[in-house]
N, C-alpha and C. Protein backbone atom coordinates (compact mmCIF):
# COMPACT_ATOMS: atom_id res chain seq x y z
N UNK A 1 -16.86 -78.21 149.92
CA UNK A 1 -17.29 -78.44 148.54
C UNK A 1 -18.33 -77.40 148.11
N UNK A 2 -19.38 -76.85 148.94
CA UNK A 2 -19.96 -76.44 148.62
C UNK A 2 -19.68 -74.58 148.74
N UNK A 3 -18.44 -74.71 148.72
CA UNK A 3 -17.80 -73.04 148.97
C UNK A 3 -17.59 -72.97 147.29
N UNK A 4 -16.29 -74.62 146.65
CA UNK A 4 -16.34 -74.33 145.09
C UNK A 4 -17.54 -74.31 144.48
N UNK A 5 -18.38 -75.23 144.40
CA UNK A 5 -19.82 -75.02 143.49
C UNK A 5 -19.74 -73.31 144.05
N UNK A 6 -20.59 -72.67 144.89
CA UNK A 6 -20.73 -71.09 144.94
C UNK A 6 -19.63 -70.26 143.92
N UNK A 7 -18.59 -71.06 144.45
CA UNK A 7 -17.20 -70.00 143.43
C UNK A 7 -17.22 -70.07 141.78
N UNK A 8 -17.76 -71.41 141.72
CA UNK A 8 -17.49 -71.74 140.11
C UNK A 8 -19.61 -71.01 139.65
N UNK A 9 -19.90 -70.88 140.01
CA UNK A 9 -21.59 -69.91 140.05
C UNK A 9 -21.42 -68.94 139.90
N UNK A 10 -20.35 -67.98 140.99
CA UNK A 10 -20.34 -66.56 140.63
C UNK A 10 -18.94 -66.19 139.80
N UNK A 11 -17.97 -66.96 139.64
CA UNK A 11 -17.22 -67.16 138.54
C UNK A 11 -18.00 -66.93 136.97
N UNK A 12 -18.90 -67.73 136.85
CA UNK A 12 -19.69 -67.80 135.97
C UNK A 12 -20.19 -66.66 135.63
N UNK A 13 -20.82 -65.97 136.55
CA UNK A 13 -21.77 -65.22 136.09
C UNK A 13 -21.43 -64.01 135.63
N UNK A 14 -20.05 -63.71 136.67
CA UNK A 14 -19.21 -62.48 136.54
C UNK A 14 -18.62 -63.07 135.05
N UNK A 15 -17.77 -64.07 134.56
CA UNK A 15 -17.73 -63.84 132.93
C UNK A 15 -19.01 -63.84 131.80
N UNK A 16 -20.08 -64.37 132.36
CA UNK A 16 -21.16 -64.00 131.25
C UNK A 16 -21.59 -62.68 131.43
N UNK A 17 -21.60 -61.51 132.52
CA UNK A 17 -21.52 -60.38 132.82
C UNK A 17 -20.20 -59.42 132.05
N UNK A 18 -19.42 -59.80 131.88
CA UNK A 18 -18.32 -59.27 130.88
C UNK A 18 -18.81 -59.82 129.63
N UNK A 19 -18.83 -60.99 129.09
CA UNK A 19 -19.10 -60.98 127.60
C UNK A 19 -20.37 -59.84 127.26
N UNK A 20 -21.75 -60.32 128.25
CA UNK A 20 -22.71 -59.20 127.83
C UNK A 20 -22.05 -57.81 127.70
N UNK A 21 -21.29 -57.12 128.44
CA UNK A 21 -21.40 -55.92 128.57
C UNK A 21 -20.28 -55.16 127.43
N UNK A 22 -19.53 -56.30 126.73
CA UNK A 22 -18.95 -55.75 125.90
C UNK A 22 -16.93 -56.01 126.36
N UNK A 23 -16.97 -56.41 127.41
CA UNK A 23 -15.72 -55.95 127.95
C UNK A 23 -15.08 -56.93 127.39
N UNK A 24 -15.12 -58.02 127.03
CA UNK A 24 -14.39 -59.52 126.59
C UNK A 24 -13.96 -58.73 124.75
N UNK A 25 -14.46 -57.54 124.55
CA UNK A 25 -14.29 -57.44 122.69
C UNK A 25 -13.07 -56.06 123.15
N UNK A 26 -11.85 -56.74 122.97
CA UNK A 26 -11.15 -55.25 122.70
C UNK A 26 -11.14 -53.94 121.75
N UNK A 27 -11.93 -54.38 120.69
CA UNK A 27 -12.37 -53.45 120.27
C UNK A 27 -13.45 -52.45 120.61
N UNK A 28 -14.07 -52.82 121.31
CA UNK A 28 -15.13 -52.19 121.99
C UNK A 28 -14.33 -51.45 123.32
N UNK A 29 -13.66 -52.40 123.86
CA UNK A 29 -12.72 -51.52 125.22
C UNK A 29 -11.63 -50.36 124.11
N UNK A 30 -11.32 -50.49 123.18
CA UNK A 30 -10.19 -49.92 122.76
C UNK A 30 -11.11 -48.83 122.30
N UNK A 31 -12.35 -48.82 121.81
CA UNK A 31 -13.29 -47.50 121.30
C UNK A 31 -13.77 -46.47 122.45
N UNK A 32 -13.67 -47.38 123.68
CA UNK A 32 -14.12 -46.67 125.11
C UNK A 32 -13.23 -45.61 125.26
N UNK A 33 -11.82 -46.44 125.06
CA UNK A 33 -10.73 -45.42 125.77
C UNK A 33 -10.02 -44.26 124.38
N UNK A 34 -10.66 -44.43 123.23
CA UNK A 34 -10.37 -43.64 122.41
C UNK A 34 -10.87 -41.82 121.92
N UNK A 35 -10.56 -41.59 123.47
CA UNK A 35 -11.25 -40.31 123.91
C UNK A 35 -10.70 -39.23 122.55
N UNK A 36 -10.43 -39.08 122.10
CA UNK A 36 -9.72 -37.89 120.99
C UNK A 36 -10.35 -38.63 119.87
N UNK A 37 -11.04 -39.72 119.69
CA UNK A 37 -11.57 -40.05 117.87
C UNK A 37 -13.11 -40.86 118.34
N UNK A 38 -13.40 -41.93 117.95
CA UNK A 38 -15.10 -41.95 118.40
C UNK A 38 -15.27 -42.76 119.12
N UNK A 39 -15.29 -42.04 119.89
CA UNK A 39 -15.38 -42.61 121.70
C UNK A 39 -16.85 -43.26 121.76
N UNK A 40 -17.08 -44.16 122.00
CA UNK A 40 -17.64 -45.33 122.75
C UNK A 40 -17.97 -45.30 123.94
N UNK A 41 -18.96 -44.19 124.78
CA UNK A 41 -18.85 -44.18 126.27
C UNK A 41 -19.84 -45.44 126.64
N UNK A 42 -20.44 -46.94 126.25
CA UNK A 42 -20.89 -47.85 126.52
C UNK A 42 -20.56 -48.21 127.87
N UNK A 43 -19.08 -48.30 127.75
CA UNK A 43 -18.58 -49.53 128.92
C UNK A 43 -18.47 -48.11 130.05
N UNK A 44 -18.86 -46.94 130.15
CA UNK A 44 -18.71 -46.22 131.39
C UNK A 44 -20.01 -46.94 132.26
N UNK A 45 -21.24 -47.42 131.05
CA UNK A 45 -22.81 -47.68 132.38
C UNK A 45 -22.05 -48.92 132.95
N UNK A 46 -20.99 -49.66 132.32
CA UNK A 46 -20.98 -51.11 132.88
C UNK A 46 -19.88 -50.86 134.27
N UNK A 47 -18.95 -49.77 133.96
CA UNK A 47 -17.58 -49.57 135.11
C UNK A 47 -18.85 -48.78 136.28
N UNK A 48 -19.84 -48.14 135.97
CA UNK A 48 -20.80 -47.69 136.83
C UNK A 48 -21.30 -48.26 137.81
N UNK A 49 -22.11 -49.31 137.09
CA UNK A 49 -22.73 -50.17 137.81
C UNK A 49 -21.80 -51.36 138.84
N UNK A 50 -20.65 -51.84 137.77
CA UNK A 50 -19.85 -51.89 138.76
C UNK A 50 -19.26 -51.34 140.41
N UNK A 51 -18.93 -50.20 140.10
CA UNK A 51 -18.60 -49.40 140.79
C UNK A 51 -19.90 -49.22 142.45
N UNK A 52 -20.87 -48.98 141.75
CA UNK A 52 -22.18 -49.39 142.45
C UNK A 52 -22.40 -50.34 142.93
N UNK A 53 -21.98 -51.55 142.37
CA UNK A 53 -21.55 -53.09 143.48
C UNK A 53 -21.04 -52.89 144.12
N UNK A 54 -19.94 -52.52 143.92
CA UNK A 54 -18.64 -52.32 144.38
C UNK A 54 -18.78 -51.85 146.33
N UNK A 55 -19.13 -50.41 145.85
CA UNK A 55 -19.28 -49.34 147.01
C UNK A 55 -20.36 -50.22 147.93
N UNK A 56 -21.70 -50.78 147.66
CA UNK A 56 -22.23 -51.70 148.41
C UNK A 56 -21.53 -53.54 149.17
N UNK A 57 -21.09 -53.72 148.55
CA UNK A 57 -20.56 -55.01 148.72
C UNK A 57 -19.61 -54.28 150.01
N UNK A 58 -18.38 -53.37 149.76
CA UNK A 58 -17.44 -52.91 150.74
C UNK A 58 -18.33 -52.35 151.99
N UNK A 59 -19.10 -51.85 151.56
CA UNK A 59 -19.71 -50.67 153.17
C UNK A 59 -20.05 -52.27 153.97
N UNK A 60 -20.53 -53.11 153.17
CA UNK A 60 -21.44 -54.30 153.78
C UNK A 60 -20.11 -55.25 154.94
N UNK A 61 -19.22 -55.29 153.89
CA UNK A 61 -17.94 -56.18 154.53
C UNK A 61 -17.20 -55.46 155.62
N UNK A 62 -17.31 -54.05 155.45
CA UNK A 62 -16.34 -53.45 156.67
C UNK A 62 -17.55 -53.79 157.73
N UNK A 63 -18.54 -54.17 157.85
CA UNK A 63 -19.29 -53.99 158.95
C UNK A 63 -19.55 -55.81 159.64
N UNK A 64 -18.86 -56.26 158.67
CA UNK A 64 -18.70 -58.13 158.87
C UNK A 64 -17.65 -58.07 159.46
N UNK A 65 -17.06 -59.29 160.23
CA UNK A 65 -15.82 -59.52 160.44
C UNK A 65 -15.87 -61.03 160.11
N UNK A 66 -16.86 -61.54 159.01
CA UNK A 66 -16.58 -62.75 158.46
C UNK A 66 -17.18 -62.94 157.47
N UNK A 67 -17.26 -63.46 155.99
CA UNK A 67 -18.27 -63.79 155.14
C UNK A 67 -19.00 -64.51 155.31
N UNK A 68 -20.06 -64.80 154.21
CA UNK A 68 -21.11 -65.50 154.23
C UNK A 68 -20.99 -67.18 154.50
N UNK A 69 -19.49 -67.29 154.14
CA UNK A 69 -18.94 -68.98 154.51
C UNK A 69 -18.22 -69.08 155.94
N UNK A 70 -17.99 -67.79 156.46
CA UNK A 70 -17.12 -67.90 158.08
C UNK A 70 -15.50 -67.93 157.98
N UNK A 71 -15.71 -67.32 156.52
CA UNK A 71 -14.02 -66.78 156.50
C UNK A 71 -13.73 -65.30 156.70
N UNK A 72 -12.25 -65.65 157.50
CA UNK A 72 -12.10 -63.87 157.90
C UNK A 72 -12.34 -62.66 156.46
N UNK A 73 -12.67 -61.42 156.76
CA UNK A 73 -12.61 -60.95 155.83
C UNK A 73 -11.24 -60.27 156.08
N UNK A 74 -10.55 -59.57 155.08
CA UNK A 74 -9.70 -59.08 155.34
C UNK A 74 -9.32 -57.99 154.04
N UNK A 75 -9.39 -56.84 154.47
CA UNK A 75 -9.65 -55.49 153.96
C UNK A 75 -8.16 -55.18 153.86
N UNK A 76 -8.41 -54.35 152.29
CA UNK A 76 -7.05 -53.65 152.22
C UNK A 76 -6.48 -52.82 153.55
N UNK A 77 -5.55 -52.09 153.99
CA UNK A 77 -5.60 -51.27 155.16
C UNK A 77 -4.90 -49.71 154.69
N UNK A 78 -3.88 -50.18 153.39
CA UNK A 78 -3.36 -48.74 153.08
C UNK A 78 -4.23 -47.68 152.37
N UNK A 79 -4.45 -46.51 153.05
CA UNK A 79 -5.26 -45.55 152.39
C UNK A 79 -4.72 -43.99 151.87
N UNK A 80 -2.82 -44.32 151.40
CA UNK A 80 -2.93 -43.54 150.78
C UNK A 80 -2.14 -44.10 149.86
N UNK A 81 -2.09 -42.92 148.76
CA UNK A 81 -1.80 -43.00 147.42
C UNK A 81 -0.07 -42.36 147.46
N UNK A 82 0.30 -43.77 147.09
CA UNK A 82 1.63 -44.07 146.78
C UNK A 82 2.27 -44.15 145.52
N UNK A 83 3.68 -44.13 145.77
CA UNK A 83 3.99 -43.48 143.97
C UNK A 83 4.19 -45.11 143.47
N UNK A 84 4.29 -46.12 144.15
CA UNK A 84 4.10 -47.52 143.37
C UNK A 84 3.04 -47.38 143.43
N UNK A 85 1.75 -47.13 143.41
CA UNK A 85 0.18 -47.40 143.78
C UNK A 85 0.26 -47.00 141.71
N UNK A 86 0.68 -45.54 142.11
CA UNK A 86 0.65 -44.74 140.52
C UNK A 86 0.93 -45.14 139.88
N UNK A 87 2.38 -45.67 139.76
CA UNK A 87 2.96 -46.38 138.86
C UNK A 87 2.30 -47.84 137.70
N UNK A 88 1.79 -47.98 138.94
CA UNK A 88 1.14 -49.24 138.95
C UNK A 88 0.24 -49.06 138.19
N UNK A 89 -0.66 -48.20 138.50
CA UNK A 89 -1.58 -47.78 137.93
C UNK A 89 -1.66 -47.81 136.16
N UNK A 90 -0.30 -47.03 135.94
CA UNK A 90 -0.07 -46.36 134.72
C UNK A 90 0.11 -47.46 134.09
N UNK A 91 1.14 -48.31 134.63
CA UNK A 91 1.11 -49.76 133.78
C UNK A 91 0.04 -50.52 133.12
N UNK A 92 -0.76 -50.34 134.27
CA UNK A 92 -1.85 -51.46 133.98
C UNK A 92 -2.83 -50.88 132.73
N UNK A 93 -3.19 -49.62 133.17
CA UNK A 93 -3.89 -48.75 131.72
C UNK A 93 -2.78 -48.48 130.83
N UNK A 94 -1.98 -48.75 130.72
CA UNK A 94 -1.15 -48.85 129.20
C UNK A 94 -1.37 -49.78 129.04
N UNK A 95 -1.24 -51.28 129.52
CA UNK A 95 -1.43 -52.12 128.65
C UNK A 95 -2.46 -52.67 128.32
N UNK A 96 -3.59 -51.99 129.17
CA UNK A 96 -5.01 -52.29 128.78
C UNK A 96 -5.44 -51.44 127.72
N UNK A 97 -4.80 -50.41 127.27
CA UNK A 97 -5.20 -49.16 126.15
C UNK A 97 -4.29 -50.09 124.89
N UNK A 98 -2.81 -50.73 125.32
CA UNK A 98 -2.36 -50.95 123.88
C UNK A 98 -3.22 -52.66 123.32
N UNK A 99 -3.85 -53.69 124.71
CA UNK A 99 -4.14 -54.64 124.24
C UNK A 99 -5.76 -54.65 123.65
N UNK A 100 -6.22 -53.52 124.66
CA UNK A 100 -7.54 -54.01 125.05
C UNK A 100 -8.00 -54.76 125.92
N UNK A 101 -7.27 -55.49 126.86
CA UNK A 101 -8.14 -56.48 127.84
C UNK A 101 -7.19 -56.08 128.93
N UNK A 102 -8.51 -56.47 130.41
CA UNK A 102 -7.72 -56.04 131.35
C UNK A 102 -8.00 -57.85 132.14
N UNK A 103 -7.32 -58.34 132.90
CA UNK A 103 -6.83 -59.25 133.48
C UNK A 103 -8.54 -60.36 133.47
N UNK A 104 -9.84 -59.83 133.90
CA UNK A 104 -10.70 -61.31 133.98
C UNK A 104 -11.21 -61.11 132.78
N UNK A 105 -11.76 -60.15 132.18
CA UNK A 105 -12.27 -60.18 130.55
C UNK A 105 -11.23 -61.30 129.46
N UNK A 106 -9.87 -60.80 130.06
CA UNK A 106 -8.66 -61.99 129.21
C UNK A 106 -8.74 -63.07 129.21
N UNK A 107 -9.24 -63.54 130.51
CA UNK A 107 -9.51 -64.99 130.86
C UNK A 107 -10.79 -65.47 130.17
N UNK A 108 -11.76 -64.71 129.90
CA UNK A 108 -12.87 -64.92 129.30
C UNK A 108 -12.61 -65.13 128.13
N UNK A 109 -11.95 -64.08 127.63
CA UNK A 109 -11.90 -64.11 125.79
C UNK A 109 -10.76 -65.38 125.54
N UNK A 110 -9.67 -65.40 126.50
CA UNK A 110 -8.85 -66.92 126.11
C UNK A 110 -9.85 -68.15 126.11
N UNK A 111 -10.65 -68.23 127.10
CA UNK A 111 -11.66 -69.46 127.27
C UNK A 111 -12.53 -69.85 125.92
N UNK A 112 -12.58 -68.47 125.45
CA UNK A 112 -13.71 -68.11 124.76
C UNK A 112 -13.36 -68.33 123.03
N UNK A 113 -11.99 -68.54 123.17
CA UNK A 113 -11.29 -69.65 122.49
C UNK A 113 -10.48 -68.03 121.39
N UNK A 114 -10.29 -66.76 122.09
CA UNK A 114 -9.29 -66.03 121.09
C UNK A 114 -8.06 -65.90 121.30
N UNK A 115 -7.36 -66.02 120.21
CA UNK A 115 -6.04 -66.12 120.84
C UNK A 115 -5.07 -65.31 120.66
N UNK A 116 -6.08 -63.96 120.57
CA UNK A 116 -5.16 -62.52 121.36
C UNK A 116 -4.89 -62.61 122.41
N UNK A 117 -6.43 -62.91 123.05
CA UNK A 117 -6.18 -63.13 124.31
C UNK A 117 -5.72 -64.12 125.05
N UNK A 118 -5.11 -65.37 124.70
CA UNK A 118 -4.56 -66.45 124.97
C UNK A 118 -2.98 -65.75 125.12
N UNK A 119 -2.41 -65.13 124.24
CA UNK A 119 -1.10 -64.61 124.08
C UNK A 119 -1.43 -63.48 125.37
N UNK A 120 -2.27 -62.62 125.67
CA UNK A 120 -2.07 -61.65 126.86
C UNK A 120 -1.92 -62.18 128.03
N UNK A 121 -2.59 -63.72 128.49
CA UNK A 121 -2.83 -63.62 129.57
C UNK A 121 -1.32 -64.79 129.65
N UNK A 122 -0.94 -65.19 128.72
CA UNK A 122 0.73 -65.73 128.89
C UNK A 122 1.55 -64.53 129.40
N UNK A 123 1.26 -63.80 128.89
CA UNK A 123 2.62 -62.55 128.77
C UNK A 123 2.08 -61.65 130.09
N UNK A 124 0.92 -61.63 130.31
CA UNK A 124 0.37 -61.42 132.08
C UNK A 124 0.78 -62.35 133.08
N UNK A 125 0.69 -63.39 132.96
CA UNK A 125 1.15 -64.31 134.36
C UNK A 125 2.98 -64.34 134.05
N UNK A 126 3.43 -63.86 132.87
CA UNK A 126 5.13 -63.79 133.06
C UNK A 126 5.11 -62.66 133.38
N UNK A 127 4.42 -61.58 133.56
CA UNK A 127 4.38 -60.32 134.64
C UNK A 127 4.45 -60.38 135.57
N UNK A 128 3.21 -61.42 136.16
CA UNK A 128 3.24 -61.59 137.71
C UNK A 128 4.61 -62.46 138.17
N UNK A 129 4.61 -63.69 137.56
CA UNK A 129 6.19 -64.11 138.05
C UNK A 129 7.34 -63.31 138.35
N UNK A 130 7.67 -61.97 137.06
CA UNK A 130 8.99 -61.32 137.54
C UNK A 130 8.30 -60.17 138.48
N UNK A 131 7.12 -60.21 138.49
CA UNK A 131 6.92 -58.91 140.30
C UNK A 131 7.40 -59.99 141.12
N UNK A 132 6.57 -61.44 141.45
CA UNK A 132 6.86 -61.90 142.43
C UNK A 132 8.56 -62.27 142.71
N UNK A 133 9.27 -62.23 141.60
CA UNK A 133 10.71 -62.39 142.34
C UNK A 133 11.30 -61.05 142.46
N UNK A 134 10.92 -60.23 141.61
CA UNK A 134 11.26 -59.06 142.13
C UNK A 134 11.31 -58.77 143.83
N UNK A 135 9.79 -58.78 143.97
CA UNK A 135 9.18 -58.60 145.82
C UNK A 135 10.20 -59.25 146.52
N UNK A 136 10.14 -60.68 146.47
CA UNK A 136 11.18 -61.57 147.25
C UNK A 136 12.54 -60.78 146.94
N UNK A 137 13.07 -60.70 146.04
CA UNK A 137 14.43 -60.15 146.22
C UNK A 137 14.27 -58.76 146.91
N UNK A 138 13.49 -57.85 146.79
CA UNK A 138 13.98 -56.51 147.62
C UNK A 138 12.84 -57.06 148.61
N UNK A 139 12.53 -57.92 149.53
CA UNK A 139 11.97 -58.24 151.24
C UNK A 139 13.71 -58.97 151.42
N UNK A 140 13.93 -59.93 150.87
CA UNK A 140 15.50 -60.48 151.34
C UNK A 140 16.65 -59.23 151.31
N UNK A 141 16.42 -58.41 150.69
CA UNK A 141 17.59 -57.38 150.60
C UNK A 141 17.05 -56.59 152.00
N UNK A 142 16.14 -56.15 152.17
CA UNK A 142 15.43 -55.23 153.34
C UNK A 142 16.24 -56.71 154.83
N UNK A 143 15.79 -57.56 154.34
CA UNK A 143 15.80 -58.32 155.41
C UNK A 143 17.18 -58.23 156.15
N UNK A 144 18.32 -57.78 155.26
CA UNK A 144 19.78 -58.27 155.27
C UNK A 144 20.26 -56.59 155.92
């Protein structure tokens, strides 16, 4: 029980950390990435500082072999750059350049009662459904 209370705390904080920083307003993400007209470099201090978590939190965990609750950790392992990695990539910043929101800011701004973002994060989890049968069908085809 006391693993959810922690989860639903830093759940929390990480979306009041996106509303502050701007990332929950697609217009503000859509001014960031509007490098050719008036670019908005705001949200680079916030992907920064991020990023700066980021690199600390990882150096910290490769040197754990359990978290702070005594669950395994378990680290990506592929370290190179693959043409699904790219692909992938490209997807995801297209549709974060044509919506404005990228996957937890969406969840924020749906909560947050907009319903742009209520319609993205429908039409996001019917993304994830056709990867996941996608995957299953080419692991059963590999399998055969």
């Amino acid at each position: 029980m006391q693993h959810r209370i922690t989860e639903f705390f830093v759940g929390l904080l990480f979306g009041l950390g996106l509303m502050l920083s701007g990332m929950t307003d697609p217009g503000k993400v859509l001014g960031f990435l509007d490098l050719a007209g008036l670019w908005d470099p705001s949200l680079a201090l916030v992907m920064g500082g991020a990023i700066a978590v980021g690199v600390f939190a990882f150096s910290l965990a490769k040197k754990r072999g359990l978290s702070f609750f005594g669950v395994d950790i378990r680290l990506p392992t592929q370290e190179r750059i693959t043409k699904r990695l790219v692909v992938g990539s490209l997807l995801f910043g297209a549709g974060w350049g044509l919506a404005g929101f990228c996957p937890g800011p969406a969840w924020v701004s749906m909560a947050a009662g907009q319903n742009k973002a209520a319609l993205f994060v429908v039409f996001m989890l019917i993304g994830m459904v056709i990867f996941e049968v996608a995957e299953r069908r080419a692991q059963a085809a590999q399998a055969v």
